[in-house]
PDB file of N, CA and C in Angstrom:
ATOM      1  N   UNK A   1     -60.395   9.355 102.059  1.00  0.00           N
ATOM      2  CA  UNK A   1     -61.341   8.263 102.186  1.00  0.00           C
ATOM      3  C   UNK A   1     -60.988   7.456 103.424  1.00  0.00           C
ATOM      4  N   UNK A   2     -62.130   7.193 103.976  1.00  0.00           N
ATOM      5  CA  UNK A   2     -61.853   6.367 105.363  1.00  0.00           C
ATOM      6  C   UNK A   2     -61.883   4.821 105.169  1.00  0.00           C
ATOM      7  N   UNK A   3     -61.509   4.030 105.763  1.00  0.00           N
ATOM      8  CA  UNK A   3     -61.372   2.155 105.657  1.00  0.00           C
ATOM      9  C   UNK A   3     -62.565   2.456 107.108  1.00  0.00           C
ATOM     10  N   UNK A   4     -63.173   1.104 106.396  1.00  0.00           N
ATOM     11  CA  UNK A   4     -64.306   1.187 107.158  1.00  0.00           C
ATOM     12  C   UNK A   4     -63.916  -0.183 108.313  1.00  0.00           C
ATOM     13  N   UNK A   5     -64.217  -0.182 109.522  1.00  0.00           N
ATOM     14  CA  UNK A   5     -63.404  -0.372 110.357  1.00  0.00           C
ATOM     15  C   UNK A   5     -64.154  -1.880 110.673  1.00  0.00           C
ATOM     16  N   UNK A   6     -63.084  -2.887 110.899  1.00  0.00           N
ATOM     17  CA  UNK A   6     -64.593  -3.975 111.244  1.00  0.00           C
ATOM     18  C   UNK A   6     -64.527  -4.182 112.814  1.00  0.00           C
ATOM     19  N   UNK A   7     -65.349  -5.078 112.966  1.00  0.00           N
ATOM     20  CA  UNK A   7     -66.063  -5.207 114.349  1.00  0.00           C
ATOM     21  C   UNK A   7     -64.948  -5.633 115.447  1.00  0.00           C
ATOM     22  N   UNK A   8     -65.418  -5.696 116.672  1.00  0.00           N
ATOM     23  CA  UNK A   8     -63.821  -6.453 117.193  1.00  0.00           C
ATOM     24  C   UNK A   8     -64.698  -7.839 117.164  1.00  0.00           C
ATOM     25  N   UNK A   9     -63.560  -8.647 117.528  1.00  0.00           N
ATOM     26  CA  UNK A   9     -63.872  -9.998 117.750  1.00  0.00           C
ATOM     27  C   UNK A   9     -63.786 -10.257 118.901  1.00  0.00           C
ATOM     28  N   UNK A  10     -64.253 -11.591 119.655  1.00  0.00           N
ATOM     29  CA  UNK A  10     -64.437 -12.033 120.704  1.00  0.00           C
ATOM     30  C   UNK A  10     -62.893 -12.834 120.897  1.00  0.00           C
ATOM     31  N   UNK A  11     -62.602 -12.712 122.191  1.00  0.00           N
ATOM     32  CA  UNK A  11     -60.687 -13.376 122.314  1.00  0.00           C
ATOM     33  C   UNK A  11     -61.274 -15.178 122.971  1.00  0.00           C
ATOM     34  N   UNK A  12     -60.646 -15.868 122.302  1.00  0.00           N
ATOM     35  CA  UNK A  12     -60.888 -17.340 122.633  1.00  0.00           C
ATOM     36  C   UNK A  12     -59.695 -17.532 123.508  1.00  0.00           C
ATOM     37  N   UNK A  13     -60.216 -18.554 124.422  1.00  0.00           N
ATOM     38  CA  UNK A  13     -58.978 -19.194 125.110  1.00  0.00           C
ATOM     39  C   UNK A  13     -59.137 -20.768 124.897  1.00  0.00           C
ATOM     40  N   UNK A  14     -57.441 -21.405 124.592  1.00  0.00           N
ATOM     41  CA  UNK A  14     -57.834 -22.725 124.475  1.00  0.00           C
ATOM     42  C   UNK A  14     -57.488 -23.491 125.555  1.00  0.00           C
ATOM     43  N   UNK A  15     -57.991 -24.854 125.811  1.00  0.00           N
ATOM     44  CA  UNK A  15     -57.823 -25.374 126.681  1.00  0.00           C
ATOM     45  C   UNK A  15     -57.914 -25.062 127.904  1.00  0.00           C
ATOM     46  N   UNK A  16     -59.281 -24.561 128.015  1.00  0.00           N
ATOM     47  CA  UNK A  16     -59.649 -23.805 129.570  1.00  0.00           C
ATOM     48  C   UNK A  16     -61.160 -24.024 129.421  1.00  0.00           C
ATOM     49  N   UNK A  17     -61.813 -24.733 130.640  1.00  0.00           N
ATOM     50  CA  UNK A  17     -63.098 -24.823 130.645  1.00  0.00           C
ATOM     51  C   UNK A  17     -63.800 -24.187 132.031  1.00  0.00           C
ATOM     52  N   UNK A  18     -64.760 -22.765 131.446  1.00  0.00           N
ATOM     53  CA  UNK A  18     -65.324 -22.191 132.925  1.00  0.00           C
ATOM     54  C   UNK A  18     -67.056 -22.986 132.669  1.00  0.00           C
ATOM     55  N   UNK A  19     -67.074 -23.035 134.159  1.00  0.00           N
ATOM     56  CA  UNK A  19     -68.759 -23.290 133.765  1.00  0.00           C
ATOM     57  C   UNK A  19     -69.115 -21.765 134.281  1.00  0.00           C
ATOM     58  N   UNK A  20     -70.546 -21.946 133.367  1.00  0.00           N
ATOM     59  CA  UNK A  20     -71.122 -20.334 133.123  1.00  0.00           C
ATOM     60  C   UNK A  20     -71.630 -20.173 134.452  1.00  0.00           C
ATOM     61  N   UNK A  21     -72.337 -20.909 135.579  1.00  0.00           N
ATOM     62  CA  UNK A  21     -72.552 -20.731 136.707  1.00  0.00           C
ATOM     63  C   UNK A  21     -72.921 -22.038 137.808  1.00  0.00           C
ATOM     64  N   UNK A  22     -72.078 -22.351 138.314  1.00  0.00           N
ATOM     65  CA  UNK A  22     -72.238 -23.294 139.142  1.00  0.00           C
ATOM     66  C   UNK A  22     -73.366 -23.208 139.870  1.00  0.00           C
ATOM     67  N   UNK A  23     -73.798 -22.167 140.764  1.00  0.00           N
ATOM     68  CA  UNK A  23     -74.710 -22.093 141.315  1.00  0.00           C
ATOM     69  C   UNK A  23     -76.315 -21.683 140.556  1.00  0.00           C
ATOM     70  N   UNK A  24     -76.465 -21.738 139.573  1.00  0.00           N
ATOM     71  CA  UNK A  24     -77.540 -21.438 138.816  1.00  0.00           C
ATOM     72  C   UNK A  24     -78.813 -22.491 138.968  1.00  0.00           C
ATOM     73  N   UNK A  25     -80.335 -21.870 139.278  1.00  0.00           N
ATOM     74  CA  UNK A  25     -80.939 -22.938 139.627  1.00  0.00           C
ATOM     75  C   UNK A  25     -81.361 -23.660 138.005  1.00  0.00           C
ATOM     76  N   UNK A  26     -81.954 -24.797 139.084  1.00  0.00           N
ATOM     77  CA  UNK A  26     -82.229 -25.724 137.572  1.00  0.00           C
ATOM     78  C   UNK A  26     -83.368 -25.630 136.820  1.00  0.00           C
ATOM     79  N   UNK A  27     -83.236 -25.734 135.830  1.00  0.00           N
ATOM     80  CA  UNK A  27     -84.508 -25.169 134.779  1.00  0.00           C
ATOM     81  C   UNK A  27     -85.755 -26.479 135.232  1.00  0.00           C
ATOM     82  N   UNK A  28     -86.856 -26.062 135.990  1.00  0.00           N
ATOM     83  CA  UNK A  28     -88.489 -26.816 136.041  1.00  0.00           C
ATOM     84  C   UNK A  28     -88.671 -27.624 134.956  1.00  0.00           C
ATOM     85  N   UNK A  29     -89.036 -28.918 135.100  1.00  0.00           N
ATOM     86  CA  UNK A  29     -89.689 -29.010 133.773  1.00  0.00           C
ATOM     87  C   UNK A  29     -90.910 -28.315 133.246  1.00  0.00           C
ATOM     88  N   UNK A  30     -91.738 -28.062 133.929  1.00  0.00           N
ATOM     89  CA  UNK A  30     -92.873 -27.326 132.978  1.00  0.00           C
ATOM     90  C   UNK A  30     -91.984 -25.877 132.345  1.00  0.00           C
ATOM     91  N   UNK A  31     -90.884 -25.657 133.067  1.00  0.00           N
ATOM     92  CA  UNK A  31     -90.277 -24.154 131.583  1.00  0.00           C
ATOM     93  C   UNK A  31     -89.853 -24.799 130.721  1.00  0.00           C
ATOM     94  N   UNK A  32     -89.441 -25.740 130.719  1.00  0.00           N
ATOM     95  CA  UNK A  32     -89.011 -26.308 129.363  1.00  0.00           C
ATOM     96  C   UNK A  32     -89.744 -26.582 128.364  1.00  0.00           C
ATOM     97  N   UNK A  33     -90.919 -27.493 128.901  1.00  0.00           N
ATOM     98  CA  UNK A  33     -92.001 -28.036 127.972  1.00  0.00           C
ATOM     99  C   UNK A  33     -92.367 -26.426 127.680  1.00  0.00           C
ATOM    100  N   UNK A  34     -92.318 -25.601 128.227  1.00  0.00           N
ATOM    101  CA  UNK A  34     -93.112 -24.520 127.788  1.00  0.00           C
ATOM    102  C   UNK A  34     -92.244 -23.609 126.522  1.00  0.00           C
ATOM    103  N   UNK A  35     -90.877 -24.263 126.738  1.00  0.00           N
ATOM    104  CA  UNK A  35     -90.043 -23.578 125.874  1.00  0.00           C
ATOM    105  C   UNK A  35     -90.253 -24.440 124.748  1.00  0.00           C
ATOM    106  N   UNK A  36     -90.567 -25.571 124.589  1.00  0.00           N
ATOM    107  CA  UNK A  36     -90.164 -26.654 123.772  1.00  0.00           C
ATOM    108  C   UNK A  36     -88.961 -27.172 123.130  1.00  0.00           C
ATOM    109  N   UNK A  37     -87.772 -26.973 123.994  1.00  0.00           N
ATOM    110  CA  UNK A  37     -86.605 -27.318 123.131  1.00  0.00           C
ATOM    111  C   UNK A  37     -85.999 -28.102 124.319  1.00  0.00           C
ATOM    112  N   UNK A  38     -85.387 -29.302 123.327  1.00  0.00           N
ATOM    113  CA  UNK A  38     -84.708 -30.726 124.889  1.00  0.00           C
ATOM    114  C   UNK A  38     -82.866 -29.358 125.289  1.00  0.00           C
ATOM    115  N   UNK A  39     -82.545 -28.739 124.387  1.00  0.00           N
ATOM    116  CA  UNK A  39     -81.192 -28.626 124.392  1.00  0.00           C
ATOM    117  C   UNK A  39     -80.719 -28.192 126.420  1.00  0.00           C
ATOM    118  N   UNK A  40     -79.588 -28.630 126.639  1.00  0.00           N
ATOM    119  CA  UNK A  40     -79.309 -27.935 128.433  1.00  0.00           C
ATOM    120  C   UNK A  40     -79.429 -26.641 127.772  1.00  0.00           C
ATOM    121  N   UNK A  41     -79.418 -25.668 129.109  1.00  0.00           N
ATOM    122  CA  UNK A  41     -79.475 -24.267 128.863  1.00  0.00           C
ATOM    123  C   UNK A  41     -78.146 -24.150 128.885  1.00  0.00           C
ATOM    124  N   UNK A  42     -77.308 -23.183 128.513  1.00  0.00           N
ATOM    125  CA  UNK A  42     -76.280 -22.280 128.617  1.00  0.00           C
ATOM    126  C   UNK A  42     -76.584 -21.371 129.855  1.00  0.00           C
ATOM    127  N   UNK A  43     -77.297 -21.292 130.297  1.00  0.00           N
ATOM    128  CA  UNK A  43     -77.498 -19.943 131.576  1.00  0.00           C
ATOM    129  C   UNK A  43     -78.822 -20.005 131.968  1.00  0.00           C
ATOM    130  N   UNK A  44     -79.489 -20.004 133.386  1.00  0.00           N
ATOM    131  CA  UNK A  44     -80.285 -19.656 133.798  1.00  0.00           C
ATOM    132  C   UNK A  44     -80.473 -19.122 134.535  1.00  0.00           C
ATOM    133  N   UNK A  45     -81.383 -18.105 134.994  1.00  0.00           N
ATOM    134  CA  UNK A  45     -81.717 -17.326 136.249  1.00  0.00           C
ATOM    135  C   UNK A  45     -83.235 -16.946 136.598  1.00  0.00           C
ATOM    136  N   UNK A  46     -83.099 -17.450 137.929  1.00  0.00           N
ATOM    137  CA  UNK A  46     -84.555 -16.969 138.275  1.00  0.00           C
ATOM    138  C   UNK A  46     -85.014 -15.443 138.574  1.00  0.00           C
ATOM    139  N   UNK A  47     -85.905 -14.786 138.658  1.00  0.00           N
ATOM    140  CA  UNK A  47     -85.676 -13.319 139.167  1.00  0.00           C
ATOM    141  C   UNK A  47     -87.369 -12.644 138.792  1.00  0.00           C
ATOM    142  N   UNK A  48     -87.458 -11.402 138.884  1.00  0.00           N
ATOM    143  CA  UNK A  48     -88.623 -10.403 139.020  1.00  0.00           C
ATOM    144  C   UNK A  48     -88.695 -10.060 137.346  1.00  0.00           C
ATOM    145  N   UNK A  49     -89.514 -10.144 135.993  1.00  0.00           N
ATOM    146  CA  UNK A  49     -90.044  -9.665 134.993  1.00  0.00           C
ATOM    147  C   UNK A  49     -90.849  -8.973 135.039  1.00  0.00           C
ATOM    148  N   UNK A  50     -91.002  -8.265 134.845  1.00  0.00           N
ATOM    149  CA  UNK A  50     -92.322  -6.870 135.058  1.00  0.00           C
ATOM    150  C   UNK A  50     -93.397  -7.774 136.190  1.00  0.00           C
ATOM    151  N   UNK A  51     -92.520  -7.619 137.278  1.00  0.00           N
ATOM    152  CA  UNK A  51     -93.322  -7.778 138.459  1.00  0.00           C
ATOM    153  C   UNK A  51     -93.724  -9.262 139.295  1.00  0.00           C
ATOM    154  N   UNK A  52     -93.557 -10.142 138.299  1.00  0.00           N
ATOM    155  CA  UNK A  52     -93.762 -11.338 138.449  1.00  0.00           C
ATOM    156  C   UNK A  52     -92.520 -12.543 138.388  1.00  0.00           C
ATOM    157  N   UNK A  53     -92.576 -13.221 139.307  1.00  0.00           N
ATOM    158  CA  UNK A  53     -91.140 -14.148 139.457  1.00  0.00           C
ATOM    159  C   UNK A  53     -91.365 -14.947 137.887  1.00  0.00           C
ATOM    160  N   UNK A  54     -90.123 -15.295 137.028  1.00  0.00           N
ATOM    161  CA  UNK A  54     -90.334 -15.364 136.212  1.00  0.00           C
ATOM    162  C   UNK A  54     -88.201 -16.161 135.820  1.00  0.00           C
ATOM    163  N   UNK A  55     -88.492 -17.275 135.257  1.00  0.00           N
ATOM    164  CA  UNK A  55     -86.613 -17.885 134.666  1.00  0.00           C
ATOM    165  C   UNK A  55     -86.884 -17.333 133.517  1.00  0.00           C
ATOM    166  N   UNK A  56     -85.391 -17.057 133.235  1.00  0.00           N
ATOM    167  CA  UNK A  56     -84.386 -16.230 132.035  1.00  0.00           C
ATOM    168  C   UNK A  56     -83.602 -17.311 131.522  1.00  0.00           C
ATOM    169  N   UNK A  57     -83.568 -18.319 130.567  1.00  0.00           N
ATOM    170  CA  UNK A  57     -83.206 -19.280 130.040  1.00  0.00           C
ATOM    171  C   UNK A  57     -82.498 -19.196 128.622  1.00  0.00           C
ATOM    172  N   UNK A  58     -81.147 -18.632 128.758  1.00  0.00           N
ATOM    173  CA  UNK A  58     -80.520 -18.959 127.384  1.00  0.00           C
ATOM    174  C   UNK A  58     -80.020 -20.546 126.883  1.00  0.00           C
ATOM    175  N   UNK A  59     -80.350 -20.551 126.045  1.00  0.00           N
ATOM    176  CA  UNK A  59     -80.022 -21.618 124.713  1.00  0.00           C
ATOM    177  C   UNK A  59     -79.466 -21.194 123.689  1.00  0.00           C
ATOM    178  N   UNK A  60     -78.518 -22.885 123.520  1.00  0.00           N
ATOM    179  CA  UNK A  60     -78.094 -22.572 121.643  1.00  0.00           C
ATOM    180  C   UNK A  60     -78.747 -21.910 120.524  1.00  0.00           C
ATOM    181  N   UNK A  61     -78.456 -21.227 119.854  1.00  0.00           N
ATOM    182  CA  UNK A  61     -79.330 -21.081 118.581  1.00  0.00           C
ATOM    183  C   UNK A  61     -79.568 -21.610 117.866  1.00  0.00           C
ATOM    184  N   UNK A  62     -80.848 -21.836 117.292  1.00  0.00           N
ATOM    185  CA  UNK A  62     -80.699 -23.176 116.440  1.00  0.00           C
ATOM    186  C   UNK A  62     -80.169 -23.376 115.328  1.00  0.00           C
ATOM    187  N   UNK A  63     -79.668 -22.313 114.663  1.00  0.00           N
ATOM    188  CA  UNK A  63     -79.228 -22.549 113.800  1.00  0.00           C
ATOM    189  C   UNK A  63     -77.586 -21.708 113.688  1.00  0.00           C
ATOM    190  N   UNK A  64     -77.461 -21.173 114.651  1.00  0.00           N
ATOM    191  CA  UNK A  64     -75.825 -20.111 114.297  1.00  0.00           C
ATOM    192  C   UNK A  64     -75.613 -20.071 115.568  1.00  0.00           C
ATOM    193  N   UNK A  65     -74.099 -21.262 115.405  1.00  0.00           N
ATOM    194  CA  UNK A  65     -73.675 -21.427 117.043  1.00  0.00           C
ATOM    195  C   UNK A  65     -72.996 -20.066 117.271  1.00  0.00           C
ATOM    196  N   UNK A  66     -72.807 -19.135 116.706  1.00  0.00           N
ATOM    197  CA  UNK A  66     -72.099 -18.023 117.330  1.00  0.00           C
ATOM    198  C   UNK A  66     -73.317 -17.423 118.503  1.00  0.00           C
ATOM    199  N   UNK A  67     -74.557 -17.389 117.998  1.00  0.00           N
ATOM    200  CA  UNK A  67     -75.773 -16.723 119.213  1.00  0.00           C
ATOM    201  C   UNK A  67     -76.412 -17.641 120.170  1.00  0.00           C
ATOM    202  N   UNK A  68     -77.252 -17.093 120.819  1.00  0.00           N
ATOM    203  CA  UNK A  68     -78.070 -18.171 121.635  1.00  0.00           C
ATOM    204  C   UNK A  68     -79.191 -17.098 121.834  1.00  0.00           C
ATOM    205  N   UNK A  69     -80.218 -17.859 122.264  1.00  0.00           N
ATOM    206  CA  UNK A  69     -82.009 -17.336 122.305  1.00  0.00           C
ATOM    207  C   UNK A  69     -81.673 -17.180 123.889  1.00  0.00           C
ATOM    208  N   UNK A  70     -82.459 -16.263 124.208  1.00  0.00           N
ATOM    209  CA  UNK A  70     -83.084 -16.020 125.650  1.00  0.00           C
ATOM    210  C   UNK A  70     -84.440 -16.339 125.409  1.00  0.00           C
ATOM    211  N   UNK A  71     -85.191 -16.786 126.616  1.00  0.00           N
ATOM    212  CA  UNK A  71     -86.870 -17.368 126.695  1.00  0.00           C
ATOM    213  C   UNK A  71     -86.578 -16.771 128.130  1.00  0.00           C
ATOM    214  N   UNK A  72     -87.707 -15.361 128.524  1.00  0.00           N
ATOM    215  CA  UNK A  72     -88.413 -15.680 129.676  1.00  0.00           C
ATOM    216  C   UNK A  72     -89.503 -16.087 129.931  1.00  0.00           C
ATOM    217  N   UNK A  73     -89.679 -17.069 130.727  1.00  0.00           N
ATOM    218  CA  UNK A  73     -91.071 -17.700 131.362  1.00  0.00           C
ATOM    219  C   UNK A  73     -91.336 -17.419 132.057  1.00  0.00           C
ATOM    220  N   UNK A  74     -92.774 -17.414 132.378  1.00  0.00           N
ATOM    221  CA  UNK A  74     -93.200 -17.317 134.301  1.00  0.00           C
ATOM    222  C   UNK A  74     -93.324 -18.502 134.731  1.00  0.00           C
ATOM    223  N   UNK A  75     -92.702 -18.061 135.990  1.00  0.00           N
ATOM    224  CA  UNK A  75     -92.483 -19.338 136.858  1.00  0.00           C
ATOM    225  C   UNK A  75     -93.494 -19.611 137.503  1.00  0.00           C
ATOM    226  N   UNK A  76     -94.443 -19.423 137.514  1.00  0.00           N
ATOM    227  CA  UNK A  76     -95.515 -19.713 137.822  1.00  0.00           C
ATOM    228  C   UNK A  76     -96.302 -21.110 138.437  1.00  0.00           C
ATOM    229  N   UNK A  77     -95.608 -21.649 136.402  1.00  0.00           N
ATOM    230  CA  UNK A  77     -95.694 -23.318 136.717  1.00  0.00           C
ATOM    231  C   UNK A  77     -95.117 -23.849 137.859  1.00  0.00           C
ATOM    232  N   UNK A  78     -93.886 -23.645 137.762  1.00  0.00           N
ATOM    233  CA  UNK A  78     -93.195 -24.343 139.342  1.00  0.00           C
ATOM    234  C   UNK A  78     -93.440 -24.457 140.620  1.00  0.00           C
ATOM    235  N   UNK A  79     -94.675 -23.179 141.058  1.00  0.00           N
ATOM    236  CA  UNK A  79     -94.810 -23.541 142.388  1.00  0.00           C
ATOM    237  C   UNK A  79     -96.586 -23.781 142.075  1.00  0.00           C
ATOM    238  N   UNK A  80     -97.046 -24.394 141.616  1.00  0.00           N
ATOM    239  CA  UNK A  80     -98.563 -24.497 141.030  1.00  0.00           C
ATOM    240  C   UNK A  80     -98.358 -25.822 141.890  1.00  0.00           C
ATOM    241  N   UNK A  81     -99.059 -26.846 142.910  1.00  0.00           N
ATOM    242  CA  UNK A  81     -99.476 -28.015 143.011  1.00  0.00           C
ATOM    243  C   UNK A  81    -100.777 -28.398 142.340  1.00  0.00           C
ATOM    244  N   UNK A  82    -100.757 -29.613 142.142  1.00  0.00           N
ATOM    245  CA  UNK A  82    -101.467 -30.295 141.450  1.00  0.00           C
ATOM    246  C   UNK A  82    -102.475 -30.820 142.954  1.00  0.00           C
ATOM    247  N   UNK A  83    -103.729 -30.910 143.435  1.00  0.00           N
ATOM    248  CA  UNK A  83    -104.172 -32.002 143.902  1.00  0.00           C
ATOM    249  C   UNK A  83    -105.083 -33.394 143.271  1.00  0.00           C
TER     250      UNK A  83
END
């Protein structure tokens, strides 16, 4: 009979703080309102989604701090002027 094997775990370090990306641009407000959640992101990146410029916005989970949500948006909003 085999022991069924568990998962690995993730290795913590204490007393060490990295930021996830210094250079990361800043989340628009219209992606946010579009996301609807106030929380900072954990990570953002701008980039190409099936073809169209489009931010990659992880957040807390709302309910199980071990995960976090990804939201891509199109960025669309951001370069839209208003006259």
């Amino acid at each position: 009979s085999s022991a069924a094997a568990s998962p690995p775990q993730p290795q913590q370090e204490t007393g060490v703080e990295t930021p996830l990306r210094a250079d990361a641009p800043a989340v628009p407000q219209c992606v946010t309102r579009g996301i609807g959640r106030p929380e900072t992101a954990l990570g953002v990146e701008k980039g190409l989604y099936r073809g169209r410029e489009a931010y990659l916005v992880v957040l807390p989970h709302a309910h199980d701090t071990a995960r976090v949500t990804a939201y891509i948006v199109d960025a669309a909003c951001a370069t839209l002027r208003t006259a």
